[in-house]
C-alpha atoms as a PDB file:
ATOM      1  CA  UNK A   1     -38.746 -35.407  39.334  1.00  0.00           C
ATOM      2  CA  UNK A   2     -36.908 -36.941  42.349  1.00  0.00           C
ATOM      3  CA  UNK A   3     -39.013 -35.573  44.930  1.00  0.00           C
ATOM      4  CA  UNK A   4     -42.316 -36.501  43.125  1.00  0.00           C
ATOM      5  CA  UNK A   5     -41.372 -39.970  43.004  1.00  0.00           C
ATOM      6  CA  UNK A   6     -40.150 -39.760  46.619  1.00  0.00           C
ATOM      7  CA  UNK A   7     -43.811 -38.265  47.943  1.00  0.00           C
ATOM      8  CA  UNK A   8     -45.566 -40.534  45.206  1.00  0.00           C
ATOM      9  CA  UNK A   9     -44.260 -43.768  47.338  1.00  0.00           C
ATOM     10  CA  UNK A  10     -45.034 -42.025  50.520  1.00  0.00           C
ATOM     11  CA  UNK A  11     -48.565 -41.666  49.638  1.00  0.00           C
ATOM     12  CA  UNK A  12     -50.142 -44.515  47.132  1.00  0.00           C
ATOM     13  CA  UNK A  13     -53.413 -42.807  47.143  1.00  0.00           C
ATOM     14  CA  UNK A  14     -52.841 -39.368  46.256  1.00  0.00           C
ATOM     15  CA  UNK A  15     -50.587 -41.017  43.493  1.00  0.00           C
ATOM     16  CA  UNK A  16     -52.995 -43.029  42.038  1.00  0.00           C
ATOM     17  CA  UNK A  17     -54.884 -39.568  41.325  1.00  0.00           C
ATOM     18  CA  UNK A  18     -52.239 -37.755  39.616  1.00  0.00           C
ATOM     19  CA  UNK A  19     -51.700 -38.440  35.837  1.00  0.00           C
ATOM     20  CA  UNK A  20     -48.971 -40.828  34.576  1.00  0.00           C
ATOM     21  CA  UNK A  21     -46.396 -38.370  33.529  1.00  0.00           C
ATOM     22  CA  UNK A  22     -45.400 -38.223  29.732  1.00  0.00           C
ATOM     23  CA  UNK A  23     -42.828 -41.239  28.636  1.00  0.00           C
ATOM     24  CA  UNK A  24     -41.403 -38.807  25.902  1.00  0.00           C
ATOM     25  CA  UNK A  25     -40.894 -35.841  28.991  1.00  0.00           C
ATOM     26  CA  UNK A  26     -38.360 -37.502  30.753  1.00  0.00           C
ATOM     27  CA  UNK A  27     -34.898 -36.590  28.793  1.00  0.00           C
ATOM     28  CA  UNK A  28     -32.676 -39.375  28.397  1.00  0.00           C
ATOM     29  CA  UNK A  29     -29.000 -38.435  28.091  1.00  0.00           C
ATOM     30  CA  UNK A  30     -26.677 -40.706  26.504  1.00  0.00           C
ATOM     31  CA  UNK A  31     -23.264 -41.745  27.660  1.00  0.00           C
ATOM     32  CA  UNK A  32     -21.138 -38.051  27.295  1.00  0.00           C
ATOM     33  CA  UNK A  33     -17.997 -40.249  26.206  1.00  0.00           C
ATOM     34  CA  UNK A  34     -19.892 -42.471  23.215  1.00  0.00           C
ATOM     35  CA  UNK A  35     -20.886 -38.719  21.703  1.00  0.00           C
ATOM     36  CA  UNK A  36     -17.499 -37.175  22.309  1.00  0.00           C
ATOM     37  CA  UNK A  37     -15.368 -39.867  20.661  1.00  0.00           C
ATOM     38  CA  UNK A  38     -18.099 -39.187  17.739  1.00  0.00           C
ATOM     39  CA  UNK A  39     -18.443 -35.622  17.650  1.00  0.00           C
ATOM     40  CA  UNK A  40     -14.832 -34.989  17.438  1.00  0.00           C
ATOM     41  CA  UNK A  41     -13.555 -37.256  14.699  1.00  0.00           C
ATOM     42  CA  UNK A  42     -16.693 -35.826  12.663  1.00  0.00           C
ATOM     43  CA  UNK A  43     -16.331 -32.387  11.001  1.00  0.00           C
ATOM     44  CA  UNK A  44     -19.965 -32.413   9.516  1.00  0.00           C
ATOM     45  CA  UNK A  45     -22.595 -33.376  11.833  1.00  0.00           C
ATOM     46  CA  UNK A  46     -26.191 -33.369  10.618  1.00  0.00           C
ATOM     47  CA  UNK A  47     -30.042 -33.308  11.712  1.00  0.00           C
ATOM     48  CA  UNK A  48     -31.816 -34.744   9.558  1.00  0.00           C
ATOM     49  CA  UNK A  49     -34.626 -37.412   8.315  1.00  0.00           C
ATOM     50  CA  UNK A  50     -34.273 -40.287   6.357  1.00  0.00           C
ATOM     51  CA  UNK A  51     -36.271 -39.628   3.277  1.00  0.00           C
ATOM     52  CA  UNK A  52     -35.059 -43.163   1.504  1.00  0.00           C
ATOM     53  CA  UNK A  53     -32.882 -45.779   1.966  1.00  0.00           C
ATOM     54  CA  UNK A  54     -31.863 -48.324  -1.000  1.00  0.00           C
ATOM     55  CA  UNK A  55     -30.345 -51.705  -0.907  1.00  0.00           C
ATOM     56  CA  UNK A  56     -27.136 -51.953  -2.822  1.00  0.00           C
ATOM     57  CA  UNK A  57     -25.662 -55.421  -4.442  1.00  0.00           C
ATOM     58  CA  UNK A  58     -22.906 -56.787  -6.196  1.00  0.00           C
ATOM     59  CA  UNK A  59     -19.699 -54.807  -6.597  1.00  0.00           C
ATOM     60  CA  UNK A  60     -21.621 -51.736  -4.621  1.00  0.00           C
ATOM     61  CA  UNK A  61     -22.093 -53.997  -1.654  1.00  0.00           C
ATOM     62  CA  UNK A  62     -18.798 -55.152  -1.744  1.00  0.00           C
ATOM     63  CA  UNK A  63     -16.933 -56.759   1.952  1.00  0.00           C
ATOM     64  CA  UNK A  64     -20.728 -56.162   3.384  1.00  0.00           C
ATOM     65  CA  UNK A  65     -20.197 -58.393   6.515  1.00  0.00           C
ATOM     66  CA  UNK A  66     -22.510 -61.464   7.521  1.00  0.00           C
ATOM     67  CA  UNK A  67     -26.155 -60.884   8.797  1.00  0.00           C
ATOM     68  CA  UNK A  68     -26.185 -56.623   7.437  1.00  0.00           C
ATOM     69  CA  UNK A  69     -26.689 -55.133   4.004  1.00  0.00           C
ATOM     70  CA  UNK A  70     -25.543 -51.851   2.371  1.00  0.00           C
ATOM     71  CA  UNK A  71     -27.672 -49.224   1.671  1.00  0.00           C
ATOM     72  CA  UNK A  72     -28.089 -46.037  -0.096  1.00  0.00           C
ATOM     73  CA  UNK A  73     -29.692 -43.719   1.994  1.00  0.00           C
ATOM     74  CA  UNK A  74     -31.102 -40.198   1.570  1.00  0.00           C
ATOM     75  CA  UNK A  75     -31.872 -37.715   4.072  1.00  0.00           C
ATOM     76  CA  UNK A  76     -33.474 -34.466   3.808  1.00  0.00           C
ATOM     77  CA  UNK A  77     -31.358 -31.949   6.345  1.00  0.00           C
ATOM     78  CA  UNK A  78     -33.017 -30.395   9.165  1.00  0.00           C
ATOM     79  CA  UNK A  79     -30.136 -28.618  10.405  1.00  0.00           C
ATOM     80  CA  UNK A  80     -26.207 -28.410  10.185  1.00  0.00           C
ATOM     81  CA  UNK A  81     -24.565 -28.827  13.548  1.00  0.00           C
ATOM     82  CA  UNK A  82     -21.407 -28.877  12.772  1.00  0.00           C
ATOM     83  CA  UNK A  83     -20.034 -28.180   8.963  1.00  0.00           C
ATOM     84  CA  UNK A  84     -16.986 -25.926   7.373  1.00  0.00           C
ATOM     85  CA  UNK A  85     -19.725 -25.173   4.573  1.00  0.00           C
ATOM     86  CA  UNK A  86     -23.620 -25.483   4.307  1.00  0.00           C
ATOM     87  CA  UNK A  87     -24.776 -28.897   2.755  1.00  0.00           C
ATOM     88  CA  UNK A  88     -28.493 -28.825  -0.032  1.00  0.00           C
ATOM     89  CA  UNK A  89     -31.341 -29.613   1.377  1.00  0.00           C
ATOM     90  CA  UNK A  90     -31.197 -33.374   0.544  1.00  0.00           C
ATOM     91  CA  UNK A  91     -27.495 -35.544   0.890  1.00  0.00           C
ATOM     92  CA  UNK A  92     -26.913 -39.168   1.023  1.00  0.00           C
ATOM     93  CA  UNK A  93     -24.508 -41.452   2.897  1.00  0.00           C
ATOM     94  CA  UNK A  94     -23.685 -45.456   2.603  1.00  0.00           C
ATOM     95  CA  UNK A  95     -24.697 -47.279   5.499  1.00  0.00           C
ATOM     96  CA  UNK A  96     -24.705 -50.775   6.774  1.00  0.00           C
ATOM     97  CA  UNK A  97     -27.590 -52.428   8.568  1.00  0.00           C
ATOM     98  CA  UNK A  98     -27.879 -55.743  10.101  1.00  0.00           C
ATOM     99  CA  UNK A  99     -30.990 -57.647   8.619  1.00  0.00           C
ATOM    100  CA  UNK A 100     -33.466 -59.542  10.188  1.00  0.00           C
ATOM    101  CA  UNK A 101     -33.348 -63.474   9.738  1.00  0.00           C
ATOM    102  CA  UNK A 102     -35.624 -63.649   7.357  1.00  0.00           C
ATOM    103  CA  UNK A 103     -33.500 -61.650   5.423  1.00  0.00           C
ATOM    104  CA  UNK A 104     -35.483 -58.008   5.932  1.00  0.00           C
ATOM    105  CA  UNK A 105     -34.443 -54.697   6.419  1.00  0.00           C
ATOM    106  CA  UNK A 106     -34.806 -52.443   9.083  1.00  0.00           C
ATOM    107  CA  UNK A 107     -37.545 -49.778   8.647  1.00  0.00           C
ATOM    108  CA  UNK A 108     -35.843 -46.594   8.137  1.00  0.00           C
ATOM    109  CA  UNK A 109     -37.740 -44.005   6.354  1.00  0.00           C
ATOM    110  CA  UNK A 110     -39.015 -40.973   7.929  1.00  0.00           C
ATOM    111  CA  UNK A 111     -36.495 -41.658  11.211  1.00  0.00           C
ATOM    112  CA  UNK A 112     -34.635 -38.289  12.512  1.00  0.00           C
ATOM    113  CA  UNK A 113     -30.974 -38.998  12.761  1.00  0.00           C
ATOM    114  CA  UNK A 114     -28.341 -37.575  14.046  1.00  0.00           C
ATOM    115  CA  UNK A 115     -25.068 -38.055  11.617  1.00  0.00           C
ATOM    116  CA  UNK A 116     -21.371 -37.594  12.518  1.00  0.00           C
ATOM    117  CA  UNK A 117     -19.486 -37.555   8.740  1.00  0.00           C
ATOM    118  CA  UNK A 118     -17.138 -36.130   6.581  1.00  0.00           C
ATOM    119  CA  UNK A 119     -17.755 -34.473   3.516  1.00  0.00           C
ATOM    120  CA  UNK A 120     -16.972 -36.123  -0.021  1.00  0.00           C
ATOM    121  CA  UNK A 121     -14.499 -34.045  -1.579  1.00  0.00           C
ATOM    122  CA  UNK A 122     -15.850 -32.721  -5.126  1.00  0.00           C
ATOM    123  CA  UNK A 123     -19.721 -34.095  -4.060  1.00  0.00           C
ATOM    124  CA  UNK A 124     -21.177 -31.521  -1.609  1.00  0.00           C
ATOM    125  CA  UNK A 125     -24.489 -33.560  -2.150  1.00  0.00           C
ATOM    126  CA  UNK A 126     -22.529 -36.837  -0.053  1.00  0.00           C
ATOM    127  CA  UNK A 127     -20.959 -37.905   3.534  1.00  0.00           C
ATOM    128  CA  UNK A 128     -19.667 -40.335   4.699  1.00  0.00           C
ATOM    129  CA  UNK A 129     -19.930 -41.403   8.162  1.00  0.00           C
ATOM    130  CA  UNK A 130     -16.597 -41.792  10.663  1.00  0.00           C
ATOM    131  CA  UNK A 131     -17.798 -45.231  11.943  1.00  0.00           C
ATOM    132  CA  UNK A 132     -20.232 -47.667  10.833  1.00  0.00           C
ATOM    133  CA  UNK A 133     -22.186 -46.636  13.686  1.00  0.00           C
ATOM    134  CA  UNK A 134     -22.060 -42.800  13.477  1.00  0.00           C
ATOM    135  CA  UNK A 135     -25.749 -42.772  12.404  1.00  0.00           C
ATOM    136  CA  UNK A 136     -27.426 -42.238  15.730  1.00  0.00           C
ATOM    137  CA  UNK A 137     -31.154 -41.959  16.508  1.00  0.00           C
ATOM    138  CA  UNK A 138     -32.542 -38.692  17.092  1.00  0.00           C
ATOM    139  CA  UNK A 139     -33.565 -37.979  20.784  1.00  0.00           C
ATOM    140  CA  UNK A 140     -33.869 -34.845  22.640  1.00  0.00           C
ATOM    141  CA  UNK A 141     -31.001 -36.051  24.649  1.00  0.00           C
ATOM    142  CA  UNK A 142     -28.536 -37.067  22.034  1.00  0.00           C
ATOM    143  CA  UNK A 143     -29.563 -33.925  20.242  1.00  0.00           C
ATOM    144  CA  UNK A 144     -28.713 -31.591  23.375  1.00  0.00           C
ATOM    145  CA  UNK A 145     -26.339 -33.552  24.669  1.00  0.00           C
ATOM    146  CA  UNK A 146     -24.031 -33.319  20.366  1.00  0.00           C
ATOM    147  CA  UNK A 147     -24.973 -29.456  20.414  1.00  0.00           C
ATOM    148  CA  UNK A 148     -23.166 -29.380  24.011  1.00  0.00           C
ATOM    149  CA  UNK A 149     -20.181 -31.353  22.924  1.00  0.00           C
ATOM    150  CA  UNK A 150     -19.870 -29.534  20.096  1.00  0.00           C
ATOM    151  CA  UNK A 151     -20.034 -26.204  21.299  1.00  0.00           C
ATOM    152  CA  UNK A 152     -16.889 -27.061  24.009  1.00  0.00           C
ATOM    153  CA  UNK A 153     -14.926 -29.085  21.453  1.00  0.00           C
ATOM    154  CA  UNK A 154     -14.884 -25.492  19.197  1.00  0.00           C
ATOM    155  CA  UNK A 155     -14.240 -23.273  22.372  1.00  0.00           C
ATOM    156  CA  UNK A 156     -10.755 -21.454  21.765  1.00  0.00           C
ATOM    157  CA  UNK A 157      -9.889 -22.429  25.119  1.00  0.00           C
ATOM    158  CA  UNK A 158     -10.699 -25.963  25.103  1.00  0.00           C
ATOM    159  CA  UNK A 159      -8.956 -28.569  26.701  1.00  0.00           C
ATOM    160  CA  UNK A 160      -6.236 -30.619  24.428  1.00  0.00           C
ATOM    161  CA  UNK A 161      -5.940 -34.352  23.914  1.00  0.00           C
ATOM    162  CA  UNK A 162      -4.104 -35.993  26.099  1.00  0.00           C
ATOM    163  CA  UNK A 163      -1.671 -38.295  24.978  1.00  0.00           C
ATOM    164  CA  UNK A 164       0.347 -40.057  28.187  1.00  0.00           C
ATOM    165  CA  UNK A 165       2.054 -38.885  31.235  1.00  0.00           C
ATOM    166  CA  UNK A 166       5.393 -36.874  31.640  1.00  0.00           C
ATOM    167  CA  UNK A 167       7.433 -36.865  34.891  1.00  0.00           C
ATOM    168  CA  UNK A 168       6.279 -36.703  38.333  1.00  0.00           C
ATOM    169  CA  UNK A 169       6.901 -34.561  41.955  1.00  0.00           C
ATOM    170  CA  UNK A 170       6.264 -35.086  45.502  1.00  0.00           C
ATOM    171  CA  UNK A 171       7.542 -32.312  47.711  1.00  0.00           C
ATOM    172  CA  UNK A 172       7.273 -33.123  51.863  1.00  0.00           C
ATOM    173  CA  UNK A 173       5.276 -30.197  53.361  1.00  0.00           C
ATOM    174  CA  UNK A 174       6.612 -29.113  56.853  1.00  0.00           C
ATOM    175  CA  UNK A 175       3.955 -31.183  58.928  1.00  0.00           C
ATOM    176  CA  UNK A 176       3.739 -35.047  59.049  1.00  0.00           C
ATOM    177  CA  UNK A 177       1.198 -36.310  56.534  1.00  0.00           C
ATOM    178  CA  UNK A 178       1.770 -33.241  54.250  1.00  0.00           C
ATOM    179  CA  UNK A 179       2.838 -32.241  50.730  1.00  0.00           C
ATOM    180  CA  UNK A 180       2.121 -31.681  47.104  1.00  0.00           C
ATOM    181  CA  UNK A 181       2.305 -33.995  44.244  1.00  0.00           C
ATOM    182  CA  UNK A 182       2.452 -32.339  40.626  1.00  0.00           C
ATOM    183  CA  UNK A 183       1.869 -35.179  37.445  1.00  0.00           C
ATOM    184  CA  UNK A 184       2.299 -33.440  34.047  1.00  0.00           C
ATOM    185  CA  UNK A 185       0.425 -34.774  31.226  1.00  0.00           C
ATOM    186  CA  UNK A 186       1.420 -35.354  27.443  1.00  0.00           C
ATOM    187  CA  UNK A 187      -0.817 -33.657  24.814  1.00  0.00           C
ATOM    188  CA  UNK A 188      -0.894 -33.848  21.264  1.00  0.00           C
ATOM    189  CA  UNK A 189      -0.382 -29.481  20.320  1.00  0.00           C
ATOM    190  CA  UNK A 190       2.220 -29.993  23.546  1.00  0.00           C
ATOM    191  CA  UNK A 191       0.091 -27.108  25.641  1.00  0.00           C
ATOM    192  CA  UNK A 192       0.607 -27.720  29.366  1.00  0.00           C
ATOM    193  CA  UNK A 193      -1.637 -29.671  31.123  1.00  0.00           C
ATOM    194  CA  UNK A 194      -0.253 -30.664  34.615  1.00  0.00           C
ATOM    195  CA  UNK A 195      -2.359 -32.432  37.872  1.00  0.00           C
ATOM    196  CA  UNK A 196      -1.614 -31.164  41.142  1.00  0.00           C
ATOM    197  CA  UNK A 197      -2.897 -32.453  44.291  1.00  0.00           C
ATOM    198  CA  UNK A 198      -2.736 -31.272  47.635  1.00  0.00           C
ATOM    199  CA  UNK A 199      -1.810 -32.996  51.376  1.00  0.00           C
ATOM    200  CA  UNK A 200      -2.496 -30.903  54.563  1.00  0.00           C
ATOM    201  CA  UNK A 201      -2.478 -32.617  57.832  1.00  0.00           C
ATOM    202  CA  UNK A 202      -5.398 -33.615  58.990  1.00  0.00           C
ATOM    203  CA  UNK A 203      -7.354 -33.161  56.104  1.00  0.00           C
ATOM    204  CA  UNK A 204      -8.471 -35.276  52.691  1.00  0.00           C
ATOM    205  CA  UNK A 205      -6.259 -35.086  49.950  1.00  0.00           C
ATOM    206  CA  UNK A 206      -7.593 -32.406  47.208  1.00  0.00           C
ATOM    207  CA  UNK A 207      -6.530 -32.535  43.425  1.00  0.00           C
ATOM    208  CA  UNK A 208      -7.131 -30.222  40.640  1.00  0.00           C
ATOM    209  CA  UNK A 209      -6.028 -29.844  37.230  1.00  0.00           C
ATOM    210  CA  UNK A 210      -3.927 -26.849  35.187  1.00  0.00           C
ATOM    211  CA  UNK A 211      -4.056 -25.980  32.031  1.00  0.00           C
ATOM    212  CA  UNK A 212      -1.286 -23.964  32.076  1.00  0.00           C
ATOM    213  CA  UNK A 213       2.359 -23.520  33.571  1.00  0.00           C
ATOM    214  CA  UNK A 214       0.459 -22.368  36.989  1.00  0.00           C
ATOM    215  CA  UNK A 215      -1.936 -23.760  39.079  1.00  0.00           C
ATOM    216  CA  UNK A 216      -4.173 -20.983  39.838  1.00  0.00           C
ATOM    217  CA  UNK A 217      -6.090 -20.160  43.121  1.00  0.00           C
ATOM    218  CA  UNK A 218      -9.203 -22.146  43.527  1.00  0.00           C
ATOM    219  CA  UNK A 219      -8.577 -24.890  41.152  1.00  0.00           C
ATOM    220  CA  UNK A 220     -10.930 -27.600  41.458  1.00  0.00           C
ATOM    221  CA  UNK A 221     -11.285 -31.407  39.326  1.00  0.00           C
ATOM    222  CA  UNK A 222     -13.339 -30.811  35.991  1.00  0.00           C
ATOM    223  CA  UNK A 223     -17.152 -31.577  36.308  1.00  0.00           C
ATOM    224  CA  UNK A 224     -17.988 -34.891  34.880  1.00  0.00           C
ATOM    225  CA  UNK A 225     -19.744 -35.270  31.603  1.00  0.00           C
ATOM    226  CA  UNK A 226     -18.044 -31.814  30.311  1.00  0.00           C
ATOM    227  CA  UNK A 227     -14.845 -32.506  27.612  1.00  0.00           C
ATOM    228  CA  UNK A 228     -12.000 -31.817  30.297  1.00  0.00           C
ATOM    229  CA  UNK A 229     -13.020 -34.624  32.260  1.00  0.00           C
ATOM    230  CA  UNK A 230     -13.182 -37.184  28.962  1.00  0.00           C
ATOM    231  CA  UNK A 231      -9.927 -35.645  28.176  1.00  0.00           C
ATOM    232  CA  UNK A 232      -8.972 -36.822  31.345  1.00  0.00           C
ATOM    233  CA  UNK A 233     -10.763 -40.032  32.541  1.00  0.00           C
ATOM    234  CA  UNK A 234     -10.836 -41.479  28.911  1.00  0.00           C
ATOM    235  CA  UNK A 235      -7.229 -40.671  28.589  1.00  0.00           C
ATOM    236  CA  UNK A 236      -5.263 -41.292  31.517  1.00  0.00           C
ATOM    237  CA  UNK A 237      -3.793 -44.756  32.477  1.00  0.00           C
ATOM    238  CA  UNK A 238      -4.752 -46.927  35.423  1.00  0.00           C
ATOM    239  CA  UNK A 239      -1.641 -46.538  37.022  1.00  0.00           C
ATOM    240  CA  UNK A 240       1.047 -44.281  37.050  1.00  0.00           C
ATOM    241  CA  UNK A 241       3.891 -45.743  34.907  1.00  0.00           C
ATOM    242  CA  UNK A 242       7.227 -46.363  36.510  1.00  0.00           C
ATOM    243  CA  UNK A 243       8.934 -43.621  34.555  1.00  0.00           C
ATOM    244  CA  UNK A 244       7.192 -41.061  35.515  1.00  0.00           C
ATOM    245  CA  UNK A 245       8.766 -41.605  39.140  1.00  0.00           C
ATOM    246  CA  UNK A 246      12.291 -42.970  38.073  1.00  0.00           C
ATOM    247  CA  UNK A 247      13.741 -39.742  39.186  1.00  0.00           C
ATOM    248  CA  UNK A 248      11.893 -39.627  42.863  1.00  0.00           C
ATOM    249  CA  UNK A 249      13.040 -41.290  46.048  1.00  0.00           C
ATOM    250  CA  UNK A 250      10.853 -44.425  46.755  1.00  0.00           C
ATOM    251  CA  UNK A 251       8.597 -42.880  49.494  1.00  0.00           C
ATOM    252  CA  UNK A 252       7.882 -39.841  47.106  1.00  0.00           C
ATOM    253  CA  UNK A 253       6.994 -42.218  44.277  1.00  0.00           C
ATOM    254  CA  UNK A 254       5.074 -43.978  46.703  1.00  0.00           C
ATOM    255  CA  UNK A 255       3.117 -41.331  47.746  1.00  0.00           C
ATOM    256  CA  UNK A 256       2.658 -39.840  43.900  1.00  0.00           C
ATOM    257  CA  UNK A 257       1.185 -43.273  42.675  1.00  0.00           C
ATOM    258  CA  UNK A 258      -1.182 -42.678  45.806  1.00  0.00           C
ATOM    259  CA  UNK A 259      -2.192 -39.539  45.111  1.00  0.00           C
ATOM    260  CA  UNK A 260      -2.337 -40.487  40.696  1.00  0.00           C
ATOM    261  CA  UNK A 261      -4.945 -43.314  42.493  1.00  0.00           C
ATOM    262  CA  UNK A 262      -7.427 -40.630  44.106  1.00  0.00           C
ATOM    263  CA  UNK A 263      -7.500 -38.444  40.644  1.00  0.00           C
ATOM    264  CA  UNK A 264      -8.078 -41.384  38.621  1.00  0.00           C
ATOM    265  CA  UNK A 265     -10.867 -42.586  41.135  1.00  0.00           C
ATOM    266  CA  UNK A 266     -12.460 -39.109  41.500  1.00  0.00           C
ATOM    267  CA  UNK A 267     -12.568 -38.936  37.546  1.00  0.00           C
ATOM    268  CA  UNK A 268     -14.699 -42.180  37.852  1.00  0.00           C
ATOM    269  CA  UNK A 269     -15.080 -44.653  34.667  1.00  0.00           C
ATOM    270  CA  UNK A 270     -15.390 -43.528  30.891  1.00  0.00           C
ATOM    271  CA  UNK A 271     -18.429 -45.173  30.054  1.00  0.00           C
ATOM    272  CA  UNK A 272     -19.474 -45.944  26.584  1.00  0.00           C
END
């Protein structure tokens, strides 16, 4: 796509004979961190399009904020992404949507959805959604990118939460400038997860991350946009704290915030 682009502005005439390429081709992908934090607090996930959505008052519509209404809407199910049991063809959900100033609500029927819930206990015909804004537009992109998500987050070997920082090493190396730094992580099942990064003279500093009680050969930092590096970059603090390095001299602690700084800058922002 790129490279068309590139020889498109290279040569306006030719261009301007080619046909516009399709606005629905291009595949947008939304930010990987927005979907993660919503496909894993959300047990049932759900295709589907809205068949009818109903305003609710009084007591139903009860601690409805400012400026949105309730609604009852109904969906009929296109497909279960994720789900502990399969859901009837038609469910419904609460919802609140801001209105308009005139008062009006947002056209909803017949929109593909894609819905991050939990399931009612005792109603297998009703969710409810994890946030008030876990009903998300259908696009191909949000669609691939929730199927992707999901699929890593139910992996048997995927990567824990990470819940803080433990201790921290710096050993010297034999040549000036040298050394390894290893930061062990916090997680919530307490499984190992440790970073290690590596100083050889004369060369850029390289990092990787374990999760396990070895570091094995070839160990490189987690792609970006995968759930290893949210567990990471959405986790980790800006800074090493001070107690991770209470027990090092000062030029080792020095040199471990240094080296915490180039994996949290590699990792790069968690965008939402």
């Amino acid at each position: 796509m790129l490279a068309v682009a590139f020889a498109a502005a290279a040569n306006a005439a030719s261009a301007q004979q080619r046909p516009p390429i399709p606005a629905d081709s291009v595949v947008v992908t939304p930010p990987y961190a927005d979907y993660a934090d919503l496909v894993l607090a959300a047990p049932t996930i759900v295709d589907a399009t809205i068949r009818s959505a109903t305003r609710l008052k009084g007591p139903d519509a009860a601690g409805v904020e400012t400026g949105k209404a309730r609604l009852y809407v109904e969906v009929d199910v296109l497909a279960l992404i994720r789900g502990a049991a399969a859901l009837p063809p038609r469910i419904a959900y609460v919802l609140d949507v801001p209105v308009n100033a005139r008062g009006q609500l947002p056209k909803l029927r017949k929109l593909r959805v894609l819905l991050f819930a939990r399931p009612v206990p005792g109603n297998g015909a009703l969710i409810q959604l994890v946030r008030p804004d876990a009903q998300r537009n259908w696009t191909p992109g949000a669609d691939a990118l929730t199927r992707r998500i999901t699929q890593e987050t139910l992996n048997p070997d995927a990567p824990p939460k990470v819940t803080g920082i433990g201790n921290a090493f710096h050993v010297a190396g034999d040549l000036p400038g040298s050394g390894e730094t290893q930061i062990f992580l916090t997680t919530a099942d307490s499984r190992p997860v440790s970073l290690g990064i590596q100083r050889t003279q004369g060369e850029q500093p390289r990092w990787s991350v374990a999760l396990s009680e070895l570091v094995g050969e070839g160990a490189t930092p987690p792609a970006r946009d995968t759930l290893l590096w949210y567990r990471l970059a959405c986790a980790l603090p800006p800074t090493l704290p001070d107690a991770s390095v209470a027990s090092l001299a000062e030029s080792d602690a020095a040199i471990a915030r240094e080296d915490y700084r180039l994996v949290i800058r590699s990792l790069g922002p968690c965008t939402r």
